[in-house]
C-alpha atoms as a PDB file:
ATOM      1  CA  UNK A   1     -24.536 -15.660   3.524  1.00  0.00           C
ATOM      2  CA  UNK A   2     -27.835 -17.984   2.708  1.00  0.00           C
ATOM      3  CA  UNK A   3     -25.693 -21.155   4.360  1.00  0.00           C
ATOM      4  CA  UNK A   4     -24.634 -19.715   7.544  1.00  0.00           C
ATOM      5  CA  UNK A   5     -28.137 -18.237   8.716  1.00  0.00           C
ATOM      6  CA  UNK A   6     -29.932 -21.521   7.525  1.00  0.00           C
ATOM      7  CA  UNK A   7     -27.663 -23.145  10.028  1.00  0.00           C
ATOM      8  CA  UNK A   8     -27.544 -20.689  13.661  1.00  0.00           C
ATOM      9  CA  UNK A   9     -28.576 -22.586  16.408  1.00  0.00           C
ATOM     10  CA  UNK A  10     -31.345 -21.481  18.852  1.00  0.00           C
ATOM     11  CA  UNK A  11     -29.008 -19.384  21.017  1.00  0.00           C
ATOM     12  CA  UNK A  12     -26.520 -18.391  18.196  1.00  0.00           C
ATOM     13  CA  UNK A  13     -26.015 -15.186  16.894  1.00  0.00           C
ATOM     14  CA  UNK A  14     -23.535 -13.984  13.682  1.00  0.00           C
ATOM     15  CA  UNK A  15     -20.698 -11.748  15.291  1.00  0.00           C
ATOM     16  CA  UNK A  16     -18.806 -10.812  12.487  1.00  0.00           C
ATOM     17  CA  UNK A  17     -18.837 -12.023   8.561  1.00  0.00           C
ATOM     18  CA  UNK A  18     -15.440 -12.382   6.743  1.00  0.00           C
ATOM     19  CA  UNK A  19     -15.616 -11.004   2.914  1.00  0.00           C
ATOM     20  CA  UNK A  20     -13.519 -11.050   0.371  1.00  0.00           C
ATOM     21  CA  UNK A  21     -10.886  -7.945  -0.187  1.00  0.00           C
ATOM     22  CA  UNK A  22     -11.546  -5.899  -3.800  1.00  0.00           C
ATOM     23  CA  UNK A  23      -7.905  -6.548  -4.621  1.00  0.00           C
ATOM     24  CA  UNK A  24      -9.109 -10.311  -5.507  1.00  0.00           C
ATOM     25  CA  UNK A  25     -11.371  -9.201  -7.760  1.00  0.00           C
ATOM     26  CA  UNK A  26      -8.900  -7.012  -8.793  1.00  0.00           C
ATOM     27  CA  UNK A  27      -6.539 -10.187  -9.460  1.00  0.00           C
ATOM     28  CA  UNK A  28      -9.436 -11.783 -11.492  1.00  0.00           C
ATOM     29  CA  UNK A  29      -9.441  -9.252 -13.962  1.00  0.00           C
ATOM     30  CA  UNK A  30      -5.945  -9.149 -14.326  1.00  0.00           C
ATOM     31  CA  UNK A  31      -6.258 -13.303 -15.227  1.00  0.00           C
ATOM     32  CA  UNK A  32      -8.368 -11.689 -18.098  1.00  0.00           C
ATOM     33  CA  UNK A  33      -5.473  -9.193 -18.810  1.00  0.00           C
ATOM     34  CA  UNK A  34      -2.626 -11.287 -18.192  1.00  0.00           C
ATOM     35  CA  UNK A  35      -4.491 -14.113 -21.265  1.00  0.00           C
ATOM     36  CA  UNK A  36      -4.930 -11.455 -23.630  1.00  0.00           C
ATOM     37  CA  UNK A  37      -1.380 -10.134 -23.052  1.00  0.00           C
ATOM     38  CA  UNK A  38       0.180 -13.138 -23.654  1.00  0.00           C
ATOM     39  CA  UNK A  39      -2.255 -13.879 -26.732  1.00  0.00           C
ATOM     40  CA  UNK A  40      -0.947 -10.832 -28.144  1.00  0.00           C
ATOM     41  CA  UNK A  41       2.676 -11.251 -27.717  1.00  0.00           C
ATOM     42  CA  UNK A  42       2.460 -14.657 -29.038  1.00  0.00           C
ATOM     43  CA  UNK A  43       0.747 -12.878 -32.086  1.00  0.00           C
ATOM     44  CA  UNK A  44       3.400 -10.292 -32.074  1.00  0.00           C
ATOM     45  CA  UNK A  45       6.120 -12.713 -32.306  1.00  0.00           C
ATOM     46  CA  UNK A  46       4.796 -14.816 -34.521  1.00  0.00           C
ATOM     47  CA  UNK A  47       4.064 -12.009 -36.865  1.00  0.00           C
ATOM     48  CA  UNK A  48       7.738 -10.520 -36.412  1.00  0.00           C
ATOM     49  CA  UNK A  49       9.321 -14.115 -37.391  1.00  0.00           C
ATOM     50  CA  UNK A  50       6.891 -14.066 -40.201  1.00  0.00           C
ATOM     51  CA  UNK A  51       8.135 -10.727 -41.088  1.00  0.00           C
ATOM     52  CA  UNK A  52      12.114 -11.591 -40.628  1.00  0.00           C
ATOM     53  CA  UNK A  53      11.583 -14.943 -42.857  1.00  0.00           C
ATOM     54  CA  UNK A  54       9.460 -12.897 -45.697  1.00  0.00           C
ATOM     55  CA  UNK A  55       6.826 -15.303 -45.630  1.00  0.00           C
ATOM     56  CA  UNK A  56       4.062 -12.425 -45.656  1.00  0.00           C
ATOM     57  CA  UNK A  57       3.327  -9.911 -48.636  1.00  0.00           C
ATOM     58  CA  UNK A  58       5.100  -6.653 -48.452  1.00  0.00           C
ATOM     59  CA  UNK A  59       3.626  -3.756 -46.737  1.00  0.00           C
ATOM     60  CA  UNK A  60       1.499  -6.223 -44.419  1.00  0.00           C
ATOM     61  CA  UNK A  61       0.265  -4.327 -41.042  1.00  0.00           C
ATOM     62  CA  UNK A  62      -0.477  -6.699 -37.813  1.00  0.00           C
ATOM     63  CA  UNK A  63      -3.968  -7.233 -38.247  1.00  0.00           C
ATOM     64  CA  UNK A  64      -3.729  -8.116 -42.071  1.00  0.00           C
ATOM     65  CA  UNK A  65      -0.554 -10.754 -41.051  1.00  0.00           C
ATOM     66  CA  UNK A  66      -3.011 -12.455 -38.632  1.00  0.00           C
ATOM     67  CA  UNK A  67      -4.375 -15.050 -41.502  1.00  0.00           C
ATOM     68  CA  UNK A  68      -1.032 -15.586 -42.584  1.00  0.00           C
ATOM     69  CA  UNK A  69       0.143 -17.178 -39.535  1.00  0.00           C
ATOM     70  CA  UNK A  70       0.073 -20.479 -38.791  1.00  0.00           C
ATOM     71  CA  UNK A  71      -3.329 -21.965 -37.454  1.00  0.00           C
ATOM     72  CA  UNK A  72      -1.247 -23.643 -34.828  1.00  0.00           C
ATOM     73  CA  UNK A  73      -0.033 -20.741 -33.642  1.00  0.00           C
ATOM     74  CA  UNK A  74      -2.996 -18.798 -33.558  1.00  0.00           C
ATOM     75  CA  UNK A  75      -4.964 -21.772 -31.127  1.00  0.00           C
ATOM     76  CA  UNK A  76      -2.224 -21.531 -28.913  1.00  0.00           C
ATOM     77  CA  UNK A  77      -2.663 -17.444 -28.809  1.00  0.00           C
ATOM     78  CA  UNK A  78      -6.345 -18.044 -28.429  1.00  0.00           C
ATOM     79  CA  UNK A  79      -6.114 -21.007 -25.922  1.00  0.00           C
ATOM     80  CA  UNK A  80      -3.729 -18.192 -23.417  1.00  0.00           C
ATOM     81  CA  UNK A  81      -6.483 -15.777 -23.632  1.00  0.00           C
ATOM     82  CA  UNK A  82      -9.335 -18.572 -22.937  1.00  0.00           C
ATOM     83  CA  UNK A  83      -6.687 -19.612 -20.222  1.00  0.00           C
ATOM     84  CA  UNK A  84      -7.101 -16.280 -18.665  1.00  0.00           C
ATOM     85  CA  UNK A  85     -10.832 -16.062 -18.767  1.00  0.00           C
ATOM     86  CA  UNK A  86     -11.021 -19.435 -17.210  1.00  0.00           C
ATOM     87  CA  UNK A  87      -8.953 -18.289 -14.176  1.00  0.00           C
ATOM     88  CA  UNK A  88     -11.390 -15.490 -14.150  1.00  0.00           C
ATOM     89  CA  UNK A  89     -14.392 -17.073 -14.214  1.00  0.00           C
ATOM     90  CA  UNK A  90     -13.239 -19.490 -11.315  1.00  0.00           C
ATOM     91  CA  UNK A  91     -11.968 -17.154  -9.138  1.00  0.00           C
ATOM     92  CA  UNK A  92     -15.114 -15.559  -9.349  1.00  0.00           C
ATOM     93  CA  UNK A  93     -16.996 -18.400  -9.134  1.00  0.00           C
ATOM     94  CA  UNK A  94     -14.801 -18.945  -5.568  1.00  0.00           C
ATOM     95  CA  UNK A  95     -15.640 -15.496  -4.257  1.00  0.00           C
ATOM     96  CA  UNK A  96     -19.688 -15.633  -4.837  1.00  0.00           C
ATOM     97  CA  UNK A  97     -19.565 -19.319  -3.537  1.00  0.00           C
ATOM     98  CA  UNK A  98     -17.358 -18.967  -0.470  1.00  0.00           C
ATOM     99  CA  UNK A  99     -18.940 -17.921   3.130  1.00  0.00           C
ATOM    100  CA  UNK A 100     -16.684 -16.792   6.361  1.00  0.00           C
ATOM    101  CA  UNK A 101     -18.407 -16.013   9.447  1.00  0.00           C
ATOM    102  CA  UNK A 102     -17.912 -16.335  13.313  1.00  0.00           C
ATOM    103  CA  UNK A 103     -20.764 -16.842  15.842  1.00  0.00           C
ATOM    104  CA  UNK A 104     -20.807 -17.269  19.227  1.00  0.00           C
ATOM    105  CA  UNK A 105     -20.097 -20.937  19.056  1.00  0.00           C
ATOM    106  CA  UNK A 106     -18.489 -21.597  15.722  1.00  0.00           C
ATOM    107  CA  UNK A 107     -16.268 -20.312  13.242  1.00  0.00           C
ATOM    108  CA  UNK A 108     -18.227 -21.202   9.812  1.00  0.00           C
ATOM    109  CA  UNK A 109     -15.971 -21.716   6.650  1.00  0.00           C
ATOM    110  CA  UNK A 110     -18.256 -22.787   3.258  1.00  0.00           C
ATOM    111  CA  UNK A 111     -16.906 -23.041   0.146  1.00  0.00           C
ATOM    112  CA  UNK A 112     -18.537 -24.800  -3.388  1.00  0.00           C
ATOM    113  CA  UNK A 113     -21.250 -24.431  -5.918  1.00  0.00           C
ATOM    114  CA  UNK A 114     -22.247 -27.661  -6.721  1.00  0.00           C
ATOM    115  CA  UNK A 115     -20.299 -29.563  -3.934  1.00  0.00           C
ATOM    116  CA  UNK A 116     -20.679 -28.184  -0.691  1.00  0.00           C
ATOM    117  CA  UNK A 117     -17.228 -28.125   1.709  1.00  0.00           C
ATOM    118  CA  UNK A 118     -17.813 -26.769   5.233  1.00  0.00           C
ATOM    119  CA  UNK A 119     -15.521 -26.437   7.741  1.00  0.00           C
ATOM    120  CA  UNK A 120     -16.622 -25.779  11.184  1.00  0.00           C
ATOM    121  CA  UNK A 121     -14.257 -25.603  14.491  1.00  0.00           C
ATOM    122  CA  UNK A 122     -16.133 -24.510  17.689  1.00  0.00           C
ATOM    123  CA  UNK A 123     -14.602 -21.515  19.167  1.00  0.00           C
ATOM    124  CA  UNK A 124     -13.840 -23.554  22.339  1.00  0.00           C
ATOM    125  CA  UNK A 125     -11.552 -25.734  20.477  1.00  0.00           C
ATOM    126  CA  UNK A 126      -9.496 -22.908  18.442  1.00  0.00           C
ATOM    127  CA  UNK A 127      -6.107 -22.710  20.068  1.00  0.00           C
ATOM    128  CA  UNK A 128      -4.301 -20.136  17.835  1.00  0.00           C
ATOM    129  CA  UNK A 129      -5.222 -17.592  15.570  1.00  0.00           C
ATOM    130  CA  UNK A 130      -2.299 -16.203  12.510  1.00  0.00           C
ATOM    131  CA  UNK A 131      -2.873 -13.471  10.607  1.00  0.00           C
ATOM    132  CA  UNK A 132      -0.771 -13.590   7.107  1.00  0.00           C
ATOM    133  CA  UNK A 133      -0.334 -10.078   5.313  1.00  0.00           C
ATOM    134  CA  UNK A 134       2.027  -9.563   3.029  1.00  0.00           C
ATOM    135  CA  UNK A 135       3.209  -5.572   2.357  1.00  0.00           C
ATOM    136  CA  UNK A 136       0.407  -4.709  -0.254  1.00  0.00           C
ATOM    137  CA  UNK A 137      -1.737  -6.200   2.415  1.00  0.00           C
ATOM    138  CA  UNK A 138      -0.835  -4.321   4.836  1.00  0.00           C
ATOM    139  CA  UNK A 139      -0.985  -1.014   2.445  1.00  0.00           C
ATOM    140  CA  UNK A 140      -4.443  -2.375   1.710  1.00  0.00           C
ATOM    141  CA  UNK A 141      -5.999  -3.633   4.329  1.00  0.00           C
ATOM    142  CA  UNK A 142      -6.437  -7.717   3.130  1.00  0.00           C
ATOM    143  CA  UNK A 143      -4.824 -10.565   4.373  1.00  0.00           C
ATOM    144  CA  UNK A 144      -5.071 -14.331   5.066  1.00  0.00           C
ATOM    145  CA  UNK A 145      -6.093 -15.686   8.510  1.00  0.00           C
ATOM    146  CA  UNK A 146      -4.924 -19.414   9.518  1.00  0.00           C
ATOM    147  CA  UNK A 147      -6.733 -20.572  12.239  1.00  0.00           C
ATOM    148  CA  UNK A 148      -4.989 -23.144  14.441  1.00  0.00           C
ATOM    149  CA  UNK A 149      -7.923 -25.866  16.451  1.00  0.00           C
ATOM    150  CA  UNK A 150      -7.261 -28.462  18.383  1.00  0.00           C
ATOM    151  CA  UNK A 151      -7.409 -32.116  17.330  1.00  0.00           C
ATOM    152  CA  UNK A 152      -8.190 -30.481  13.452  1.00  0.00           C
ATOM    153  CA  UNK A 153      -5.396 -28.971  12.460  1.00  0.00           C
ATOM    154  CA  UNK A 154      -5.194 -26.002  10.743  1.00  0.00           C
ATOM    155  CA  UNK A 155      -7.669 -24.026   8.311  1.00  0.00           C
ATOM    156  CA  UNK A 156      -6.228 -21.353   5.851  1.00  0.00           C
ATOM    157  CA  UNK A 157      -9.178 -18.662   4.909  1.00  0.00           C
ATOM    158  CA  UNK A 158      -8.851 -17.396   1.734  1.00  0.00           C
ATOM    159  CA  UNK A 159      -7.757 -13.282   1.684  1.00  0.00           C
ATOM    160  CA  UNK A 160     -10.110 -11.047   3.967  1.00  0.00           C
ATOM    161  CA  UNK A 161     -10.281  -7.967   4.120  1.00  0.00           C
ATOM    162  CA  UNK A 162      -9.593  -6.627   7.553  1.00  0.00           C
ATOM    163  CA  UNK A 163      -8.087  -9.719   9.218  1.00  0.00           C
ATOM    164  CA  UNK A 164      -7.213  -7.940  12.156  1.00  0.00           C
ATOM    165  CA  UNK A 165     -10.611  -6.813  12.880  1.00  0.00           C
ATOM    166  CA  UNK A 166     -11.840 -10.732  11.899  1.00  0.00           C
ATOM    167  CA  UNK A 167      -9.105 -12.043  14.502  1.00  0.00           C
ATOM    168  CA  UNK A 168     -10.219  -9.650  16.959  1.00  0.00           C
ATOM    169  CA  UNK A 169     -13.985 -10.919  16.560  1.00  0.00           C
ATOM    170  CA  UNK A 170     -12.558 -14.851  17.318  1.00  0.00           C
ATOM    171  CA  UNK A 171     -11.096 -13.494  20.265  1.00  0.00           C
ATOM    172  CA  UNK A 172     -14.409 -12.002  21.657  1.00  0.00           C
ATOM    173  CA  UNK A 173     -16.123 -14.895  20.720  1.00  0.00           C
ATOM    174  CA  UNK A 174     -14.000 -16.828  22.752  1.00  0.00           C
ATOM    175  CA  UNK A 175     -14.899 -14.634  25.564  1.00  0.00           C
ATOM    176  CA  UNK A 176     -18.548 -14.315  25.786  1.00  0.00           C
END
């Protein structure tokens, strides 16, 4: 939250602070899962063709088949499991980077590590406020908030957790 108290105003004060929901960190991991899954059933398949065509040496287990199969085959196993870690590390990369918060003036919405995107509407200008939550969302409490302002269009917040609560704190903004 380093970006969004180096820039309050004299008379501004933080009302609420949107974070992140633990089921995307949840999703991360299973980027990390979902890689090594598919690097193993490309393995497994590989070594079952292997197996069908008899081009491994009888009573060959899994692990022992693995530097019998083709080197092509095995990059392409390895590059889905680096895929996965990659999706990992920049979804976390997103969550550590991103700031949500609402003042009394502003709704704040930074996002970057190296290159800095901020998206500021004043609360004045917001003219609609949508709250998207699909049913694990709703079981869970997470959701995505799309914030309608006039003359910028619309901004889509990544998921929340409790984007009722985070709608709610636009609305009192908008009152004080």
């Amino acid at each position: 939250m380093l970006y969004v108290q180096q820039s309050l105003g004299p008379d501004e004060e933080l009302i609420h602070v949107g974070k992140f929901h633990w089921m995307y960190t949840v999703n991360a991991f299973l980027s990390i899962v979902w890689g090594l899954f598919g690097a193993i059933m490309i393995m497994f398949m590989s070594y079952k063709a292997y197996e069908f065509m008899g081009k491994l040496p009888p009573d060959t287990g899994f692990f022992g088949a693995i530097k019998f199969i083709h080197p092509g085959i095995r990059g392409v196993s390895f590059l889905f499991f680096i895929l996965g870690l990659v999706k990992f590390a920049q979804m976390m990369v997103t969550k550590v980077t991103t700031e949500i918060a609402i003042t009394n003036n502003r709704l704040v919405y930074k996002r970057g590590l190296v290159a800095r995107h901020v998206g500021e509407i004043n609360i004045d200008r917001i003219e609609g406020v949508n709250v998207l939550q699909p049913i694990m969302g709703r079981i869970f409490n997470y959701g995505r908030v799309m914030v309608r302002g006039m003359g910028v269009g619309e901004v889509l917040l990544p998921p929340i957790e409790d984007p009722i609560s985070f709608r709610r704190a636009i609305e009192e903004a908008k009152v004080r």
